[in-house]
Protein backbone atom coordinates (compact mmCIF):
# COMPACT_ATOMS: atom_id res chain seq x y z
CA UNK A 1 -7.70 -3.07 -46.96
CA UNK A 2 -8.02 -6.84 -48.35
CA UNK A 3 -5.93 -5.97 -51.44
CA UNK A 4 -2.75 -5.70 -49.11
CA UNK A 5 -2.86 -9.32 -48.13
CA UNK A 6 -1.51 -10.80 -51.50
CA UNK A 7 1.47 -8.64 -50.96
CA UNK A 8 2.72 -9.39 -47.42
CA UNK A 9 4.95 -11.56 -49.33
CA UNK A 10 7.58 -8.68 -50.59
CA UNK A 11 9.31 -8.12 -47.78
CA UNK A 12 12.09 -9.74 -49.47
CA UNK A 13 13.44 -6.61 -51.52
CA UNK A 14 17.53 -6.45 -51.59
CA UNK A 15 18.41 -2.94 -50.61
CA UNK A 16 22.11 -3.72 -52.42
CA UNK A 17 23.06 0.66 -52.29
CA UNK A 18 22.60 1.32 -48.86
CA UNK A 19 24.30 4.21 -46.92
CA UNK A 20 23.50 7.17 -45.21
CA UNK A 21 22.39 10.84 -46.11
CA UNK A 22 24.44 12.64 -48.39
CA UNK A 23 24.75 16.39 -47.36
CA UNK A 24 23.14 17.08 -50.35
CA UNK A 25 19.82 15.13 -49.96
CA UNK A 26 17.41 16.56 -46.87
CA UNK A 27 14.92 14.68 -44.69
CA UNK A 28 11.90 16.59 -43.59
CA UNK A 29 9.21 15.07 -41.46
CA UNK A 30 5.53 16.65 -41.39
CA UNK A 31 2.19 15.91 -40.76
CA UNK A 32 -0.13 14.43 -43.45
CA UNK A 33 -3.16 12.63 -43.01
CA UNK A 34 -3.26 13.04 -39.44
CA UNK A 35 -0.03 11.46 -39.26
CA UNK A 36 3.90 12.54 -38.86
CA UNK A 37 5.79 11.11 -42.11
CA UNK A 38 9.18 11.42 -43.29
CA UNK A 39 10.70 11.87 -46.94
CA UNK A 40 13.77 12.64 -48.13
CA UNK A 41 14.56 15.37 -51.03
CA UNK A 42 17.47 15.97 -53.47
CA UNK A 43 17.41 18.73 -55.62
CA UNK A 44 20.52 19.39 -58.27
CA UNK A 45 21.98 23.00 -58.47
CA UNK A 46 19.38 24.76 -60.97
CA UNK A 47 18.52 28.03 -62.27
CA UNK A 48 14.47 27.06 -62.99
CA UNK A 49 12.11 24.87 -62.02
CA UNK A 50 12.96 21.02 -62.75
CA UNK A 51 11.07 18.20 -63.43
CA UNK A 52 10.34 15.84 -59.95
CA UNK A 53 10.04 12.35 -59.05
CA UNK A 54 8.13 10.67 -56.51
CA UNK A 55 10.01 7.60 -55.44
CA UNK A 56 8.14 4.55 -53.85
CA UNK A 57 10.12 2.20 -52.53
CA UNK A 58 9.76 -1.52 -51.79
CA UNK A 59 8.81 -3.17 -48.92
CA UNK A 60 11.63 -4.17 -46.43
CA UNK A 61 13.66 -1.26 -48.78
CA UNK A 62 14.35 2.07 -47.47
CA UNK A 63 13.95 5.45 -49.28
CA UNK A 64 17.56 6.35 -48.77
CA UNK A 65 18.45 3.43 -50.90
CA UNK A 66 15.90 3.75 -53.55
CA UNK A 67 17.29 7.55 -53.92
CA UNK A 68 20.83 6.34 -54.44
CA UNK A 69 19.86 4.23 -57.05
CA UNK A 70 18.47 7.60 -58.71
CA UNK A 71 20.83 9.86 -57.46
CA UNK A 72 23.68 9.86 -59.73
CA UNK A 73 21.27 9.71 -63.48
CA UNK A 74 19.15 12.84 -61.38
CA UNK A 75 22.08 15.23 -61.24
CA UNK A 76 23.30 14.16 -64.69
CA UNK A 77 19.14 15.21 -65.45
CA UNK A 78 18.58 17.80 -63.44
CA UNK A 79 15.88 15.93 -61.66
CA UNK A 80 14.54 16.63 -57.93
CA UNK A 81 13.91 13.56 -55.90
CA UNK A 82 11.37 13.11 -53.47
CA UNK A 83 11.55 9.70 -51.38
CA UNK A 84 8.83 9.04 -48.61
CA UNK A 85 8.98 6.41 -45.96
CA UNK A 86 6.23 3.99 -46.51
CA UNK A 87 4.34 1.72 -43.41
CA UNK A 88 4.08 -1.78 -44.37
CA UNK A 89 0.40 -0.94 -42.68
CA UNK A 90 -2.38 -1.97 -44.87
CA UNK A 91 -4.68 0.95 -43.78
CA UNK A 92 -1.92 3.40 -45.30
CA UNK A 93 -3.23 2.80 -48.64
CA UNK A 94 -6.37 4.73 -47.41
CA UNK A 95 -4.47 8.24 -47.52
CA UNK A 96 -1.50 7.36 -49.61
CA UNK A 97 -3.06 9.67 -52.46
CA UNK A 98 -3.33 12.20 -49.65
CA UNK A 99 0.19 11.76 -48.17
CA UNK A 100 1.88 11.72 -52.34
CA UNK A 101 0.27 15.59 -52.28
CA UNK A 102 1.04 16.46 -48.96
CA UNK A 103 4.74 15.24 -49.59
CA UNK A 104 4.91 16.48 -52.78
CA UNK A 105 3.29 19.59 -52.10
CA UNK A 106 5.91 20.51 -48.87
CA UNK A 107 8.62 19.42 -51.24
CA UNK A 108 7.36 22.10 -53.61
CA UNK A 109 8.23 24.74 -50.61
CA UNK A 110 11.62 24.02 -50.10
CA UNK A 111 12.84 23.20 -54.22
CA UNK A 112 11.97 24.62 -57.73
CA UNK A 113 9.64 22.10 -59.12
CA UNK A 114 7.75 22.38 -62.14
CA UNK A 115 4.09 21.38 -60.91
CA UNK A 116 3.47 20.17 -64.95
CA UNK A 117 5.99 17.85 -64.64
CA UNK A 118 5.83 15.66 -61.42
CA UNK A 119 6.04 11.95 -62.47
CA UNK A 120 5.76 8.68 -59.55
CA UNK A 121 8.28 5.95 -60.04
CA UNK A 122 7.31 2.53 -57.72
CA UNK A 123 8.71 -0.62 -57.25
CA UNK A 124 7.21 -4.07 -56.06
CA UNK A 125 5.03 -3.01 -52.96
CA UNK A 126 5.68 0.65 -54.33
CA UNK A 127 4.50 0.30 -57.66
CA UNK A 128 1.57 -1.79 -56.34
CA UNK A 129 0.80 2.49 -54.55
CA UNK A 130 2.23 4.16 -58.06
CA UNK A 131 -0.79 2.52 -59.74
CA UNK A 132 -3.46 4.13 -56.96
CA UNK A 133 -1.23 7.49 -57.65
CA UNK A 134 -1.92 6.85 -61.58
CA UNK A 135 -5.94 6.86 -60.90
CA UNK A 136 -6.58 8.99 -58.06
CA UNK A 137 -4.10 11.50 -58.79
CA UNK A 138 -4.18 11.50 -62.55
CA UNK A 139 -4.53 15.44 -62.98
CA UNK A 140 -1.53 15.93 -60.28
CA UNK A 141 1.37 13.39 -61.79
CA UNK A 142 1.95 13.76 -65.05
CA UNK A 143 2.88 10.04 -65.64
CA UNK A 144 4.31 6.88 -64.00
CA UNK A 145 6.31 3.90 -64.04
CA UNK A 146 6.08 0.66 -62.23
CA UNK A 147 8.81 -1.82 -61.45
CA UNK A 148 7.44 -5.56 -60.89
CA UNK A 149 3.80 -5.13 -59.98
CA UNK A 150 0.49 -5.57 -61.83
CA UNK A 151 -2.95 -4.94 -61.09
CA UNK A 152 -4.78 -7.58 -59.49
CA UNK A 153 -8.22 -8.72 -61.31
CA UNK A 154 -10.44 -8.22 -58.51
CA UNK A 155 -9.14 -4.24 -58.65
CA UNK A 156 -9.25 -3.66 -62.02
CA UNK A 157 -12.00 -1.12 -61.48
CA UNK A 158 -9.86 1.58 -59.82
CA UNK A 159 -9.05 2.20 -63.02
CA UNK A 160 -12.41 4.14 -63.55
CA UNK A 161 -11.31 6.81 -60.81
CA UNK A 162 -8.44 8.07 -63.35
CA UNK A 163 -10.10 12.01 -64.35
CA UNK A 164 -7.04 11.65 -66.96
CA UNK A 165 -5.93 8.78 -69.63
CA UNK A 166 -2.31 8.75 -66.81
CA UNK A 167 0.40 7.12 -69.54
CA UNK A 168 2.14 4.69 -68.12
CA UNK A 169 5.68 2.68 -67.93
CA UNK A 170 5.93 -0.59 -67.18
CA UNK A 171 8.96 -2.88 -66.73
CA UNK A 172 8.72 -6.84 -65.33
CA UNK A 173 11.71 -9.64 -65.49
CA UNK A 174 10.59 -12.86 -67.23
CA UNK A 175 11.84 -14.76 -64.57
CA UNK A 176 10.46 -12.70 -61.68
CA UNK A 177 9.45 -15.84 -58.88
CA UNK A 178 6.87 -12.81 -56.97
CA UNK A 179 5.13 -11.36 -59.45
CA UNK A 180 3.20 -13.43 -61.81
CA UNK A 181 4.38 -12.58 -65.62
CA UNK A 182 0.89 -13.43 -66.85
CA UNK A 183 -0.79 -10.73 -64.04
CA UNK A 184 1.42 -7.41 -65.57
CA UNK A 185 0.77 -8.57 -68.88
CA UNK A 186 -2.90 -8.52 -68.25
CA UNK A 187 -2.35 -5.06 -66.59
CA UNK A 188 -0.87 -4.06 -69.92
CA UNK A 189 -4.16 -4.89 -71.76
CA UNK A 190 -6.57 -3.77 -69.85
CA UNK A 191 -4.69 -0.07 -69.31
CA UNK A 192 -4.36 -0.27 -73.15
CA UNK A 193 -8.15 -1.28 -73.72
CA UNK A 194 -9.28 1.31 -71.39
CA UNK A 195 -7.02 4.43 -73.51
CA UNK A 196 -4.17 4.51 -71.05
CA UNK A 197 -0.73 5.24 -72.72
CA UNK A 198 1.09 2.24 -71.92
CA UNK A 199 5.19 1.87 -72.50
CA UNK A 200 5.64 -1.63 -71.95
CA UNK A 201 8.92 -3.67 -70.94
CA UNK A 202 9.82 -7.43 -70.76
CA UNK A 203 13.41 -7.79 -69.25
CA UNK A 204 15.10 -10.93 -70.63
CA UNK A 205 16.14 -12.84 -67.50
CA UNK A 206 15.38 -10.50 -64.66
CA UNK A 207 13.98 -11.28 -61.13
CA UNK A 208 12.32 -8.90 -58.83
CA UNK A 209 15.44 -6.84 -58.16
CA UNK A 210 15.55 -3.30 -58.71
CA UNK A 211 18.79 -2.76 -57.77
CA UNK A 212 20.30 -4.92 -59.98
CA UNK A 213 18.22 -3.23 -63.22
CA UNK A 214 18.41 0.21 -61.66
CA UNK A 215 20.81 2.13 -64.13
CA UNK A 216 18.90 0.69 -67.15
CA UNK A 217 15.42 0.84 -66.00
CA UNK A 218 15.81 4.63 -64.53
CA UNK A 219 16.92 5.52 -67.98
CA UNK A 220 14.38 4.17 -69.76
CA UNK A 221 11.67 5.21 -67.43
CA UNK A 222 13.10 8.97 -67.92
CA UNK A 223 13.09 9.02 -71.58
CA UNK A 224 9.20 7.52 -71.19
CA UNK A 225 8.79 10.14 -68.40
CA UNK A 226 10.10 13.32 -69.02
CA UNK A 227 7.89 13.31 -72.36
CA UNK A 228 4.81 13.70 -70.50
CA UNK A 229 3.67 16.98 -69.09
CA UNK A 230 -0.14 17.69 -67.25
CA UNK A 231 -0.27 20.54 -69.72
CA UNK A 232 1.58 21.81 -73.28
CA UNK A 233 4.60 23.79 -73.23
């Protein structure tokens, strides 16, 4: 897809948490879209269903590291974790809607997740997919949140695919040298023009790293999140 080109520059994302599986987080491989993918899952101890996230990582990151970041605020939240492995293949964002369900559907299977509260969390390259997720998918997540990425003008039409008003998080560093300040704020306006609930963030001297952001961002995007639910209680 041409849309990919103008970010085959992120391949720069610092993975700063990296280490292997904890006992406590599974990887499961299965076939989606025609294709085998991987995805890893944490789920804290719980006695009914929890609230999930669907983590999209960065490009040159690794889900394993975007998990860590989460893993430690999800037990404290009693949130279940769901990490894929995204290509850096530009035809993957054909049947990334279709691999998020088929991901978070098998992850359904195996934990105790409450289907009325499954929320997407994406950064750079990741949030770029979070914001398909938001329009194609907005009657299966109940909101999401986006770490450095906008919308690019020439693609501001997806959002008339959105069957649902998705609300939305956003969170950019003034001094991010990636992703243009001016292009999120723009995203912000025209999401807010167009009805979209729209939680807005400008960090004070930030760049494009998560990972340096990750404890205060994650708990922001959770109070943001974990408000929203596809139906009433």
């Amino acid at each position: 897809m041409p849309r990919w080109i103008w970010i085959s520059f992120l391949f720069t994302t610092t993975a700063a948490l990296a280490n292997g599986h904890a006992s406590d987080v599974k990887s499961v491989t299965l076939p989606c879209a025609r294709s085998n993918f991987r995805y890893l899952v944490y789920s804290p101890e719980r006695t009914q269903p929890l609230p999930a996230i669907l983590l999209l990582h960065g490009a040159g990151d690794a889900p394993s590291d975007f998990l860590s970041a989460w893993k430690s605020f999800a037990k404290k939240q009693k949130i279940v974790l769901i990490a894929p492995e995204l290509p850096r293949d530009p035809r993957f964002e054909d049947i990334a809607p279709e691999v998020f369900r088929c991901v978070v559907d098998d992850a359904k299977k195996q934990e105790r997740i409450d289907p009325d509260r499954v929320y997407v969390f994406g950064n750079s390259m990741g949030g770029y997919l979070a914001y398909d997720a938001a329009m194609f998918d907005s009657e299966y997540f109940a909101a999401v949140a986006v770490h450095a990425m906008g919308i690019s003008p020439e693609y501001f039409g997806i959002l008339e695919k959105a069957q649902r008003k998705t609300p939305m998080a956003i969170y950019i560093g003034d001094q991010d040298p990636l992703v243009p300040l001016a292009k999120v704020r723009a995203t912000r306006d025209l999401l807010e023009k167009d009805g979209f609930p729209v939680h807005y963030v400008e960090l004070k001297g930030h760049d494009h790293n998560f990972y340096v952001m990750a404890d205060r961002v994650s708990e922001d995007a959770w109070k943001f999140l974990s408000e929203q639910r596809l139906k009433s209680p």
